[in-house]
N, C-alpha and C. Protein backbone atom coordinates (compact mmCIF):
# COMPACT_ATOMS: atom_id res chain seq x y z
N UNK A 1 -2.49 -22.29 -1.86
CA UNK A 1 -3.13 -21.30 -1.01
C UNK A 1 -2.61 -19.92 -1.35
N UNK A 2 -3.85 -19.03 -0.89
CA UNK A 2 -3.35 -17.34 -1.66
C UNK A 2 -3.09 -16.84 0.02
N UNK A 3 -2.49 -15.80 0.36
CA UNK A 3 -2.50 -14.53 1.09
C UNK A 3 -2.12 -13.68 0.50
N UNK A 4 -3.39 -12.70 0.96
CA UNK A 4 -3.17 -11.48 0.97
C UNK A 4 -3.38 -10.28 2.06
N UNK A 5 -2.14 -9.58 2.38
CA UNK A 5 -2.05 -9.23 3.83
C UNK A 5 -2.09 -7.19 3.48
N UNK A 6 -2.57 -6.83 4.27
CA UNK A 6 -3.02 -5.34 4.12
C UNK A 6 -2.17 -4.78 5.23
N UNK A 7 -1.72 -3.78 5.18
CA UNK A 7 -0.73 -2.54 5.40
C UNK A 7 -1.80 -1.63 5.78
N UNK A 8 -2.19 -0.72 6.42
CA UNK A 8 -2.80 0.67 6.33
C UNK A 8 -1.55 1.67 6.82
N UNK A 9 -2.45 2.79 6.78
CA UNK A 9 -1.67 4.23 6.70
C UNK A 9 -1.97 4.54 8.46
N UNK A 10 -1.65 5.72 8.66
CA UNK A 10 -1.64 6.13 10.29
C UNK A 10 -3.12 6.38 10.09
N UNK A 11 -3.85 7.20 9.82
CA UNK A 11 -4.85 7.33 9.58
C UNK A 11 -5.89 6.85 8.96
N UNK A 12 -5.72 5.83 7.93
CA UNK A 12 -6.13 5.41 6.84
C UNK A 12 -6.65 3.73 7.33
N UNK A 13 -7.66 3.74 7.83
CA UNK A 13 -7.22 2.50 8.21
C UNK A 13 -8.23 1.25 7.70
N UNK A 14 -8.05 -0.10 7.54
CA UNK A 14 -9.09 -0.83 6.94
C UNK A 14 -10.36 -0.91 6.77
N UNK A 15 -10.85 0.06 7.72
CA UNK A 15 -12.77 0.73 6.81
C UNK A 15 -13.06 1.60 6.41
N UNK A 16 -11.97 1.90 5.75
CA UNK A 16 -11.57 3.09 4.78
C UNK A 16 -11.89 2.70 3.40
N UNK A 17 -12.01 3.34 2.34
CA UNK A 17 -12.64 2.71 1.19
C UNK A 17 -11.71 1.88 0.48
N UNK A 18 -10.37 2.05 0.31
CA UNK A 18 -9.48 1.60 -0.53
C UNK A 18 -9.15 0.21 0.10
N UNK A 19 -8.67 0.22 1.38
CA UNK A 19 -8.60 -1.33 1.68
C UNK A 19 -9.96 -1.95 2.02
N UNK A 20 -10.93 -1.20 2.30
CA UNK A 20 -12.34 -1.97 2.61
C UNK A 20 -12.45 -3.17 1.36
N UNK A 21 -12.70 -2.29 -0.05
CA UNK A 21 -13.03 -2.83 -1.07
C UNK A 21 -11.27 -4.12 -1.80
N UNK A 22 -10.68 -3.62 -1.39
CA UNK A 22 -9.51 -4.28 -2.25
C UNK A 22 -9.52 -5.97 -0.90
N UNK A 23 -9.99 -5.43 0.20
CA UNK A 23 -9.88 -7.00 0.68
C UNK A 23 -11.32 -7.55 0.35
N UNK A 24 -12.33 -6.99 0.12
CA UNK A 24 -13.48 -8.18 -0.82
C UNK A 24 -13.09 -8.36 -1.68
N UNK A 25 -12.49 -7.84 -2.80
CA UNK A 25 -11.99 -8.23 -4.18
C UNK A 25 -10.73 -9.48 -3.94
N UNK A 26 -9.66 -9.13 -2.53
CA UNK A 26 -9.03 -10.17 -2.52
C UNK A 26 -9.64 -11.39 -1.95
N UNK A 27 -10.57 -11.82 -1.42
CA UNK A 27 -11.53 -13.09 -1.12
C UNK A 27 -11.93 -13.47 -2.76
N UNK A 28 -12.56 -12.67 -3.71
CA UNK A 28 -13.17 -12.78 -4.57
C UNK A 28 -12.43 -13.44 -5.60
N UNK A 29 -11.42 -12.58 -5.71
CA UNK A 29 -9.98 -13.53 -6.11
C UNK A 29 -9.39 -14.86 -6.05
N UNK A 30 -9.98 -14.90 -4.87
CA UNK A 30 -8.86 -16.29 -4.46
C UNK A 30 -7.86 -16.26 -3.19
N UNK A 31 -8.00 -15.84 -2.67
CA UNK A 31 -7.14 -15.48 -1.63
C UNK A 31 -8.26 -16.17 -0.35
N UNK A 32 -6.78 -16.89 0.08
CA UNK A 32 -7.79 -17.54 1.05
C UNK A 32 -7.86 -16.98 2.39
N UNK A 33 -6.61 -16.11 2.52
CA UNK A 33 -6.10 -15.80 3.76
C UNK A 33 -5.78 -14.20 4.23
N UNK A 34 -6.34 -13.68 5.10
CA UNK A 34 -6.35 -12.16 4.92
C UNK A 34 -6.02 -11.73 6.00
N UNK A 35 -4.73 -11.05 6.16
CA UNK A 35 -4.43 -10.66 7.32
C UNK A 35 -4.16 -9.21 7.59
N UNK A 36 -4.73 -8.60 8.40
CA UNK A 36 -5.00 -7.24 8.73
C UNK A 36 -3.51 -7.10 9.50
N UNK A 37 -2.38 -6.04 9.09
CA UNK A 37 -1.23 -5.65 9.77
C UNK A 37 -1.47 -4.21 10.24
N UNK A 38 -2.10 -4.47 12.13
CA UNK A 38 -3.09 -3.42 12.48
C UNK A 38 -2.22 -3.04 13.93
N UNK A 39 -0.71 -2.14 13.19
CA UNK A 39 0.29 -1.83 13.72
C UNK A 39 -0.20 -0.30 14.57
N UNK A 40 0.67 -0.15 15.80
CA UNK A 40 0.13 1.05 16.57
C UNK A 40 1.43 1.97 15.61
N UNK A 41 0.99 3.19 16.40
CA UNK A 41 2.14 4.03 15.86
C UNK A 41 1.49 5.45 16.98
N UNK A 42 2.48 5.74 18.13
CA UNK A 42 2.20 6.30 19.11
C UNK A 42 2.22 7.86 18.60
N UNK A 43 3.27 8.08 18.26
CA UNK A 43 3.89 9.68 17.75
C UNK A 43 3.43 9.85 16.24
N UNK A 44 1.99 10.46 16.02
CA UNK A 44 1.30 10.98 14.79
C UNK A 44 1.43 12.26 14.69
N UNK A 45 1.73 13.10 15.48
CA UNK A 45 1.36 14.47 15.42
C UNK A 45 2.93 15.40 14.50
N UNK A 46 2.31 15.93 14.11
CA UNK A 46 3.36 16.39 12.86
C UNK A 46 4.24 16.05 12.16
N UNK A 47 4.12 14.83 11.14
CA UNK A 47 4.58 13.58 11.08
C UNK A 47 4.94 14.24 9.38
N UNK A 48 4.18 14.66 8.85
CA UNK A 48 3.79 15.27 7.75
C UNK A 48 4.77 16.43 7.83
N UNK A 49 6.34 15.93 6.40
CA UNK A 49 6.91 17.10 6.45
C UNK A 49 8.52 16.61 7.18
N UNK A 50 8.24 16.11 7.75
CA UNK A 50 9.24 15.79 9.02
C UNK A 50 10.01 14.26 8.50
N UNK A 51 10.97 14.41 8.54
CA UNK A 51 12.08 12.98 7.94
C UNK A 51 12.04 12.55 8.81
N UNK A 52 12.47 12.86 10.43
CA UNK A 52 12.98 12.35 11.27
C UNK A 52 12.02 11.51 11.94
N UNK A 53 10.58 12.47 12.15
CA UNK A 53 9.59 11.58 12.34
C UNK A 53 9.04 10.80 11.60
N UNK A 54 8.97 11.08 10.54
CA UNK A 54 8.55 10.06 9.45
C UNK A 54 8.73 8.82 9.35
N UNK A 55 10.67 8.74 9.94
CA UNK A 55 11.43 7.27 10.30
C UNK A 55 10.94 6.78 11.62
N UNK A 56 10.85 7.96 12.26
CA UNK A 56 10.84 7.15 13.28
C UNK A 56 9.13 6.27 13.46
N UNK A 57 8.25 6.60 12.67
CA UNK A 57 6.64 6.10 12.24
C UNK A 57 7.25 4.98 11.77
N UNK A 58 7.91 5.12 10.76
CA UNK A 58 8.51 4.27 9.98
C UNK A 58 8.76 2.81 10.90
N UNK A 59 10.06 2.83 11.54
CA UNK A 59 10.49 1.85 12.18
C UNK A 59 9.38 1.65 13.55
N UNK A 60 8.53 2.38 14.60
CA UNK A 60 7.57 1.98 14.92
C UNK A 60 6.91 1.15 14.17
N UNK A 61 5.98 1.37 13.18
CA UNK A 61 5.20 0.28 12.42
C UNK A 61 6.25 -1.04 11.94
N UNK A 62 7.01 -0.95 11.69
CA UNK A 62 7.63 -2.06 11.64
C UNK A 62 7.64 -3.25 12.40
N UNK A 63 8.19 -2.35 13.37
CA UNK A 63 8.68 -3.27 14.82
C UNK A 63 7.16 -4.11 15.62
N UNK A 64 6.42 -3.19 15.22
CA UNK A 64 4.58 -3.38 15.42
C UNK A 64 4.28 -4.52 14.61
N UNK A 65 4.23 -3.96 13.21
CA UNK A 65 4.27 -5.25 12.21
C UNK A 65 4.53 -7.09 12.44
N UNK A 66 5.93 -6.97 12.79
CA UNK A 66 6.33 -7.95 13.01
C UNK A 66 5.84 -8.74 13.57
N UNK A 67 4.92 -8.45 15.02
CA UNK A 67 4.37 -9.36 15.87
C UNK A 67 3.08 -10.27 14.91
N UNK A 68 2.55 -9.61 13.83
CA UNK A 68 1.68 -9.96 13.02
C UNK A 68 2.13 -10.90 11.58
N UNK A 69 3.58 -10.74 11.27
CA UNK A 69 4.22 -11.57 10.47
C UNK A 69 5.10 -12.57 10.26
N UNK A 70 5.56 -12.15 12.00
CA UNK A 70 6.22 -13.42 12.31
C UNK A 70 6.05 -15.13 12.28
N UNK A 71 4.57 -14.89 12.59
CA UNK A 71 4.05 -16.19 12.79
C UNK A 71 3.70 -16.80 11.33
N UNK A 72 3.98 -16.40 10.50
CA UNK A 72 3.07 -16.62 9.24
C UNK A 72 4.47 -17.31 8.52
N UNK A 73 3.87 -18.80 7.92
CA UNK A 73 4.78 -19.66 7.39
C UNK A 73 4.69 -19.26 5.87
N UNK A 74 5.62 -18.30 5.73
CA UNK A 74 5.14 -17.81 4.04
C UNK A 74 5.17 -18.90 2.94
N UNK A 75 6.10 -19.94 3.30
CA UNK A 75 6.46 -21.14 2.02
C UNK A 75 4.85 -22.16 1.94
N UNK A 76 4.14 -21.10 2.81
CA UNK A 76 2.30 -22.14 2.55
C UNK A 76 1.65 -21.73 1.41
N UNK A 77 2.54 -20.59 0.66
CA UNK A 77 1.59 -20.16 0.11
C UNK A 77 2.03 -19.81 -1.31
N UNK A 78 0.96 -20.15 -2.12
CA UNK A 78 1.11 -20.24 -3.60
C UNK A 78 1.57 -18.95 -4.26
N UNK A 79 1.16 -17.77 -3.71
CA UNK A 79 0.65 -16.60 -4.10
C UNK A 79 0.40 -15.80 -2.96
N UNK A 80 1.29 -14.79 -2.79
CA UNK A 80 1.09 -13.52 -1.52
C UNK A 80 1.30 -12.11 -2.58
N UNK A 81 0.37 -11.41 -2.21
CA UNK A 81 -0.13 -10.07 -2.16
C UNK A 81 -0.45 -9.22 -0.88
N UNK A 82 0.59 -7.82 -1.24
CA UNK A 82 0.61 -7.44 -0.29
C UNK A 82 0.04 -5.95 -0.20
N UNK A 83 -1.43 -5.31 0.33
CA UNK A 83 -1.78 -4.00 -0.19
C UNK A 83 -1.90 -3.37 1.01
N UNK A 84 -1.19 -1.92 0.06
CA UNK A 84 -0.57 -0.94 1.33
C UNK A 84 -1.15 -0.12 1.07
N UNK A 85 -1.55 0.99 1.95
CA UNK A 85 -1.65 2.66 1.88
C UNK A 85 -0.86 3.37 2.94
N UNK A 86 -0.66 4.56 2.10
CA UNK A 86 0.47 5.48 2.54
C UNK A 86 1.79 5.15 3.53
N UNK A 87 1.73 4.99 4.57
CA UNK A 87 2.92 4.78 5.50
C UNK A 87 3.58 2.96 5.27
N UNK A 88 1.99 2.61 5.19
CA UNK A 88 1.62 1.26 5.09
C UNK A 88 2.60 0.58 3.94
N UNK A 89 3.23 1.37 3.15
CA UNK A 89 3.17 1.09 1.32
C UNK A 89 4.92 0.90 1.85
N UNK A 90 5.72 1.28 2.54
CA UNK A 90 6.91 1.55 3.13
C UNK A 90 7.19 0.15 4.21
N UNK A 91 6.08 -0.22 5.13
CA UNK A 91 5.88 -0.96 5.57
C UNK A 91 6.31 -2.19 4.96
N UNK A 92 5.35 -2.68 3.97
CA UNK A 92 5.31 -3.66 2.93
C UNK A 92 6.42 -3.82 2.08
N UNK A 93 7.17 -2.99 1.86
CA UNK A 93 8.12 -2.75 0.40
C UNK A 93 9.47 -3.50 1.89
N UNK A 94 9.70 -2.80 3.12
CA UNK A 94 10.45 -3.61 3.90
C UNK A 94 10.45 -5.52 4.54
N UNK A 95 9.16 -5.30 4.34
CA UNK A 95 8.91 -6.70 4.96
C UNK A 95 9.07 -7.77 3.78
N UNK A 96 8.71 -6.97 2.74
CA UNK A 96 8.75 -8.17 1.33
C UNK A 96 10.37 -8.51 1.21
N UNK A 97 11.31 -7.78 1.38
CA UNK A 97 12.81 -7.80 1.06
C UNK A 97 13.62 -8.44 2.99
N UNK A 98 12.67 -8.25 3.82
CA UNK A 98 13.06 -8.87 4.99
C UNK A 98 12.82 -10.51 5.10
N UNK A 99 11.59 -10.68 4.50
CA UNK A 99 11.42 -11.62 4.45
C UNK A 99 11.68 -12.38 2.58
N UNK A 100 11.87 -11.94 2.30
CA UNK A 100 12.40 -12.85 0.67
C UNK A 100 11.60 -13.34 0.19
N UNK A 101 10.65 -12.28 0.02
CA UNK A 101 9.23 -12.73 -0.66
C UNK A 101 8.87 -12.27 -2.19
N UNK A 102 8.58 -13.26 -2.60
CA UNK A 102 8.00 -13.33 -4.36
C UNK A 102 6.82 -12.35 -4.26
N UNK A 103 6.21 -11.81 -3.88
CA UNK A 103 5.38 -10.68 -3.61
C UNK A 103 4.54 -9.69 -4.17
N UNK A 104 3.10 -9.84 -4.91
CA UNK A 104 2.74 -9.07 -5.70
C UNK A 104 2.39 -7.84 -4.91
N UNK A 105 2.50 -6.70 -5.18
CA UNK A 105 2.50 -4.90 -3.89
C UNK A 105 1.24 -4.37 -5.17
N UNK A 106 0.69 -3.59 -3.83
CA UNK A 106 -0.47 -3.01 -4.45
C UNK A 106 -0.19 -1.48 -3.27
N UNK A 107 0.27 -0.61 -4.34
CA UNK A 107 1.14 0.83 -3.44
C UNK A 107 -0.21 1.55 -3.60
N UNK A 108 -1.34 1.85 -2.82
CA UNK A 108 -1.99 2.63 -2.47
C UNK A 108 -1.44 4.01 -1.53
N UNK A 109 -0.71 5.28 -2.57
CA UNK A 109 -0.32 6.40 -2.01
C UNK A 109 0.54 6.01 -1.31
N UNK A 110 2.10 5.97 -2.12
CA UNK A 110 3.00 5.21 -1.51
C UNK A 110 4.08 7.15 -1.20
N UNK A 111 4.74 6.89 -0.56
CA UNK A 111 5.72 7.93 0.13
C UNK A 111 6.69 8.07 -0.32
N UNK A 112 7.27 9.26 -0.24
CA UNK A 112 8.80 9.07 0.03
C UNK A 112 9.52 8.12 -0.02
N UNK A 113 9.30 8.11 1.67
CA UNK A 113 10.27 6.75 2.36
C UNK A 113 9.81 5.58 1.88
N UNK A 114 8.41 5.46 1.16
CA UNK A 114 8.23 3.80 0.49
C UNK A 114 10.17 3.28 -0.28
N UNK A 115 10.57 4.44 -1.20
CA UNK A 115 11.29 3.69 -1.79
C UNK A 115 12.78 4.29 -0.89
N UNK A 116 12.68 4.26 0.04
CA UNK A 116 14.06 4.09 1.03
C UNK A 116 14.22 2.56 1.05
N UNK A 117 12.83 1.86 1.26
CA UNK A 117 12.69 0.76 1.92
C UNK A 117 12.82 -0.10 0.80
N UNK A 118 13.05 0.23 -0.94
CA UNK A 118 13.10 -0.33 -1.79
C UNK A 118 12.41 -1.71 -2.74
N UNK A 119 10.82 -0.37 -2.72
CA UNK A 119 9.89 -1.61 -2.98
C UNK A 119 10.29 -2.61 -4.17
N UNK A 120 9.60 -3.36 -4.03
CA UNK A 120 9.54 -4.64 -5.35
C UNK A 120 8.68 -3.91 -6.57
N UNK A 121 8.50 -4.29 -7.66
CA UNK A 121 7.69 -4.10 -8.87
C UNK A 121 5.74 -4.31 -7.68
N UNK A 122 5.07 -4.05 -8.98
CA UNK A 122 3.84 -3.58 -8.59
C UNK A 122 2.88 -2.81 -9.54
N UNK A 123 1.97 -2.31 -8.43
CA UNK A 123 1.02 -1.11 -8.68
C UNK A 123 1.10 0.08 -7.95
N UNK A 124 1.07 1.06 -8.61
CA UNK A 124 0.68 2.15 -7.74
C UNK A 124 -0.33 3.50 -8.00
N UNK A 125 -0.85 3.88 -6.68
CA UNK A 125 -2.27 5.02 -7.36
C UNK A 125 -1.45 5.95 -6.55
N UNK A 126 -1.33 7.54 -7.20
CA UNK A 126 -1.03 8.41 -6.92
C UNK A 126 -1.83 9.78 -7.50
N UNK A 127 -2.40 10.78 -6.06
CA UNK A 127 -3.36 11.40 -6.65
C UNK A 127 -2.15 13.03 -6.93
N UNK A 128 -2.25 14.04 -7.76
CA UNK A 128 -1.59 15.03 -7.95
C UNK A 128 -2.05 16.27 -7.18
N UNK A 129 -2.86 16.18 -5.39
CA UNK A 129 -2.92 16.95 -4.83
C UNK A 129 -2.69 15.76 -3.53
N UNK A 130 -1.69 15.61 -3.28
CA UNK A 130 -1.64 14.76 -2.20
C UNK A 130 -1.07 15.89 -1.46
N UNK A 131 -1.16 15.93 -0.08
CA UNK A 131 -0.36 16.96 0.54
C UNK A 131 0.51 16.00 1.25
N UNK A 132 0.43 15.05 1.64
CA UNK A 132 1.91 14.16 1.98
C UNK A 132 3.43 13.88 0.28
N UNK A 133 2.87 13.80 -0.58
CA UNK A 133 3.30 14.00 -1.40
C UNK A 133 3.67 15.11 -2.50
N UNK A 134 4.58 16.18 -2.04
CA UNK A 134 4.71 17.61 -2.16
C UNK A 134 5.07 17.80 -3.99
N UNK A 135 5.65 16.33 -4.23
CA UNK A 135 6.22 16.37 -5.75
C UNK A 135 6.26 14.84 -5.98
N UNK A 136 4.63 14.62 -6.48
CA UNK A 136 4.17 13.28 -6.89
C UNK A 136 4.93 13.09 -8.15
N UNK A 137 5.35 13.88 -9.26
CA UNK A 137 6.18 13.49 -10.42
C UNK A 137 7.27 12.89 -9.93
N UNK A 138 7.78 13.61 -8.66
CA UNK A 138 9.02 12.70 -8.57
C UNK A 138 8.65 11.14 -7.52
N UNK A 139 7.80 11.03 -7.43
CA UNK A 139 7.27 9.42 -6.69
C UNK A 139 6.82 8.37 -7.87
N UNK A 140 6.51 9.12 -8.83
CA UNK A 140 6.06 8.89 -10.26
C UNK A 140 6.95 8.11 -10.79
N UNK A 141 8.20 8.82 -10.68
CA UNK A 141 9.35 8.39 -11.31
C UNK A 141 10.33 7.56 -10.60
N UNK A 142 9.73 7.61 -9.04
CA UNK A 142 10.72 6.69 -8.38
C UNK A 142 9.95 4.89 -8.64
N UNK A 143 8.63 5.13 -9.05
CA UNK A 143 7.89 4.24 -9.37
C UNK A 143 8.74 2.96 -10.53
N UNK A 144 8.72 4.18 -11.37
CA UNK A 144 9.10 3.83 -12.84
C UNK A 144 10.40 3.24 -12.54
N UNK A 145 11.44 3.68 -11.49
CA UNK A 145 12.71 2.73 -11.73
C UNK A 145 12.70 1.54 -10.88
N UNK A 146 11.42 1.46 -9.97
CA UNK A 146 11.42 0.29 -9.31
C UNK A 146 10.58 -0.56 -9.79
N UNK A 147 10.19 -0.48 -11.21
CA UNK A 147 9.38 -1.29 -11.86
C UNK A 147 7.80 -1.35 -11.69
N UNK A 148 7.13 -0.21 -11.01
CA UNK A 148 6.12 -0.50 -10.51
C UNK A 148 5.23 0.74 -11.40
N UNK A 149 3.97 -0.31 -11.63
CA UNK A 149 3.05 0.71 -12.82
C UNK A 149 2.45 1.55 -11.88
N UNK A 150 2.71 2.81 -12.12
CA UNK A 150 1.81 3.82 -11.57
C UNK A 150 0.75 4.74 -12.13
N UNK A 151 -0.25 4.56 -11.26
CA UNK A 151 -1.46 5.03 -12.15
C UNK A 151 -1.71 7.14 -11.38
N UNK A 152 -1.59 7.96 -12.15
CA UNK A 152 -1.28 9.58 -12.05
C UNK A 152 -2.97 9.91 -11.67
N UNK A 153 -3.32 10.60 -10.90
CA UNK A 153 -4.66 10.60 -10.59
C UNK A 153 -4.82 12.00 -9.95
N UNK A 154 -5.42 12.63 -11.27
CA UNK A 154 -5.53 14.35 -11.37
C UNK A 154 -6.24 14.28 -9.98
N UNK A 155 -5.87 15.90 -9.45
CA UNK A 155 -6.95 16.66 -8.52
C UNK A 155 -7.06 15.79 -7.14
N UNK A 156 -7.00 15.06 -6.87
CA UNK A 156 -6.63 13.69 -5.85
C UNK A 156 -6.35 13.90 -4.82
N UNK A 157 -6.41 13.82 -3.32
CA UNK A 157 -5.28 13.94 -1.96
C UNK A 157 -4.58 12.47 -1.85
N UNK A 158 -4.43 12.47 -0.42
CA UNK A 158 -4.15 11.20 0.14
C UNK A 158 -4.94 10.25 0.03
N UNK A 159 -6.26 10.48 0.05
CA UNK A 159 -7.24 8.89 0.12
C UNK A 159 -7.76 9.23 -0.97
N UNK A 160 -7.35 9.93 -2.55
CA UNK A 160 -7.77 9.43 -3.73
C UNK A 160 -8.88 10.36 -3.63
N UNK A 161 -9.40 11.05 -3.41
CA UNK A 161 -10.50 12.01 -3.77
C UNK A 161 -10.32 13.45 -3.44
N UNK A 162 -11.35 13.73 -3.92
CA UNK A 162 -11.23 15.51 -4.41
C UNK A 162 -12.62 15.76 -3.94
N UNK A 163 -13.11 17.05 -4.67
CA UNK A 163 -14.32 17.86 -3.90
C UNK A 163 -15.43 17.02 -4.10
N UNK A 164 -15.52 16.17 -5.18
CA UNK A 164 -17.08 16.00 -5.97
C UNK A 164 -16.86 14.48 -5.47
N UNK A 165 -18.05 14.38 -4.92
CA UNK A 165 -18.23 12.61 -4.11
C UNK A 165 -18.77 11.86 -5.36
N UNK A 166 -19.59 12.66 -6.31
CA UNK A 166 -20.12 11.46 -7.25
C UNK A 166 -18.43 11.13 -7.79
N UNK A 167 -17.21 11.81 -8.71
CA UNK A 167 -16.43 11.78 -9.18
C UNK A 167 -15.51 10.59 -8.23
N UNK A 168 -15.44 11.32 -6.90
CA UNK A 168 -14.81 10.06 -5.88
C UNK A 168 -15.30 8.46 -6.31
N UNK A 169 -16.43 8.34 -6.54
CA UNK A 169 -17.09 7.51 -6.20
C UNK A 169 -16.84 6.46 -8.09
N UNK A 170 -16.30 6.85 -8.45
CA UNK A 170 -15.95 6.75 -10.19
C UNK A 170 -13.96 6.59 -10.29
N UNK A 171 -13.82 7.12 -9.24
CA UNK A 171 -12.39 7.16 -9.08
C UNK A 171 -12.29 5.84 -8.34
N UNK A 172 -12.83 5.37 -7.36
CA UNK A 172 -12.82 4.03 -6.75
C UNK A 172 -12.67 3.28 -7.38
N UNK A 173 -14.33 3.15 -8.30
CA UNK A 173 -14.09 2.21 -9.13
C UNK A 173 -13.54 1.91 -10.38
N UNK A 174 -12.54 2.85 -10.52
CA UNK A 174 -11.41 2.78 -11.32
C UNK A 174 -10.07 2.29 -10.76
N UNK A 175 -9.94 2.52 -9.71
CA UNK A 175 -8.67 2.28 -8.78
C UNK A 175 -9.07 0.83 -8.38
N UNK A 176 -10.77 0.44 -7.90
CA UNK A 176 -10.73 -0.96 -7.67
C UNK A 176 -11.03 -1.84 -8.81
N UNK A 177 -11.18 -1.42 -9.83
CA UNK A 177 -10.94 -2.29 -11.21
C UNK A 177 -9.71 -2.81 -11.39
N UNK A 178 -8.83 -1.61 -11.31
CA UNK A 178 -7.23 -1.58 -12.01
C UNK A 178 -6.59 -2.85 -10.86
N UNK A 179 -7.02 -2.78 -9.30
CA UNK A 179 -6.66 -3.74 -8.34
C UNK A 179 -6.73 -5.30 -8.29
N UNK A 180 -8.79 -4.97 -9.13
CA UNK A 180 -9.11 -6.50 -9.33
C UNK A 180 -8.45 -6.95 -10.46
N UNK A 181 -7.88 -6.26 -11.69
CA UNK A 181 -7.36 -7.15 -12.79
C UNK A 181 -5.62 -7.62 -12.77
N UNK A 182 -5.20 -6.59 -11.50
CA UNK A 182 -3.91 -7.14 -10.98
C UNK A 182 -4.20 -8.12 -10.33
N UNK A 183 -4.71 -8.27 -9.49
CA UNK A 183 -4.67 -9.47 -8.50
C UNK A 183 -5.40 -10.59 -9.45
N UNK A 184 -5.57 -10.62 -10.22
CA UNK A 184 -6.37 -12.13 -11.13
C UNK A 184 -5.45 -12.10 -12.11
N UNK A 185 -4.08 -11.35 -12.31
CA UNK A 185 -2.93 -12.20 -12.89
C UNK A 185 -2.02 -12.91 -12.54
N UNK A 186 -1.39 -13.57 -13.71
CA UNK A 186 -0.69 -14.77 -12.83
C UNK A 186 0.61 -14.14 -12.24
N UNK A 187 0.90 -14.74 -11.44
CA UNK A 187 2.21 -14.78 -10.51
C UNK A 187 2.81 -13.67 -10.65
N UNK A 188 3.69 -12.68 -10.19
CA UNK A 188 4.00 -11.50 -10.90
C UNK A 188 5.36 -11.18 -9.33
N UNK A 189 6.48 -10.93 -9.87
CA UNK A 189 7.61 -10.73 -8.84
C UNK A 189 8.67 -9.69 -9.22
């Protein structure tokens, strides 16, 4: 049996394009099991910028999280994948090392604090106008020592697009290509 369990961002949330499409591709895959981690997070407002709040989002979603992962007998499963965006990506990188999981990560606009939380190897999309991400070269590179391929994505914000919707719309399906040919390899930790 496959799971694959989705993370969103404070804002960003599963009928959003990036996890909309990456959980049909994970059914399409093989994944039998899909679990939405559809954590509150009370204190959003100037979150952006701010360490202190940032953690404290941080450990909110966590503590949120949990009620959604607790129950889940991970040794059922052949194969877990875990896809995050933004806050979400921090989320995931903790729970995979809380729980001692073999874990393929799919870092959709991963943070800062993603690698406080010391993700596992992976993927990652990072656009070079993110405004949560003030100095994507250096997320780039925190990528690179945690083993995780990161894909550099000119002109970009937070949800991967820029001015021109046809271009958005070409950027998707580049970002959901690069997703579907990760998730249809074998085993990966």
């Amino acid at each position: 049996m496959k799971i694959a369990v989705f993370f969103p961002g404070i804002g960003y949330r599963f009928e959003k394009p990036l996890l909309y499409y990456s959980k049909k591709l994970a059914k399409e895959c093989g994944y039998d099991t899909l679990v939405d981690v559809d954590y509150q997070i009370r204190k959003t407002a100037n979150i952006r910028g701010n360490a202190k709040k940032m953690q404290e989002a941080f450990e909110e979603a966590c503590a949120s999280a949990e009620k959604f992962l607790a129950p889940i007998s991970w040794k059922e499963y052949d194969e877990i994948v875990f896809i995050s965006k933004s806050i979400g990506t921090a989320v995931a990188a903790h729970f995979t090392n809380f729980y001692h999981l073999q874990a393929k990560q799919i870092y959709y606009t991963p943070l800062a604090q993603t690698f406080l939380a010391e993700p596992t190897p992976g993927i990652a999309f990072c656009g070079t106008a993110d405004p949560w991400v003030p100095e994507p070269d250096a997320v780039l590179c925190q990528c690179a020592k945690a083993h995780i391929q990161s894909y550099r994505i000119e002109g970009v914000n937070h949800s991967l697009e820029g001015n021109d919707t046809m271009k958005n719309i070409e950027i998707l399906q580049q970002v959901m290509r690069r997703t579907k040919e990760y998730l249809q390899e074998n085993r990966s930790g």
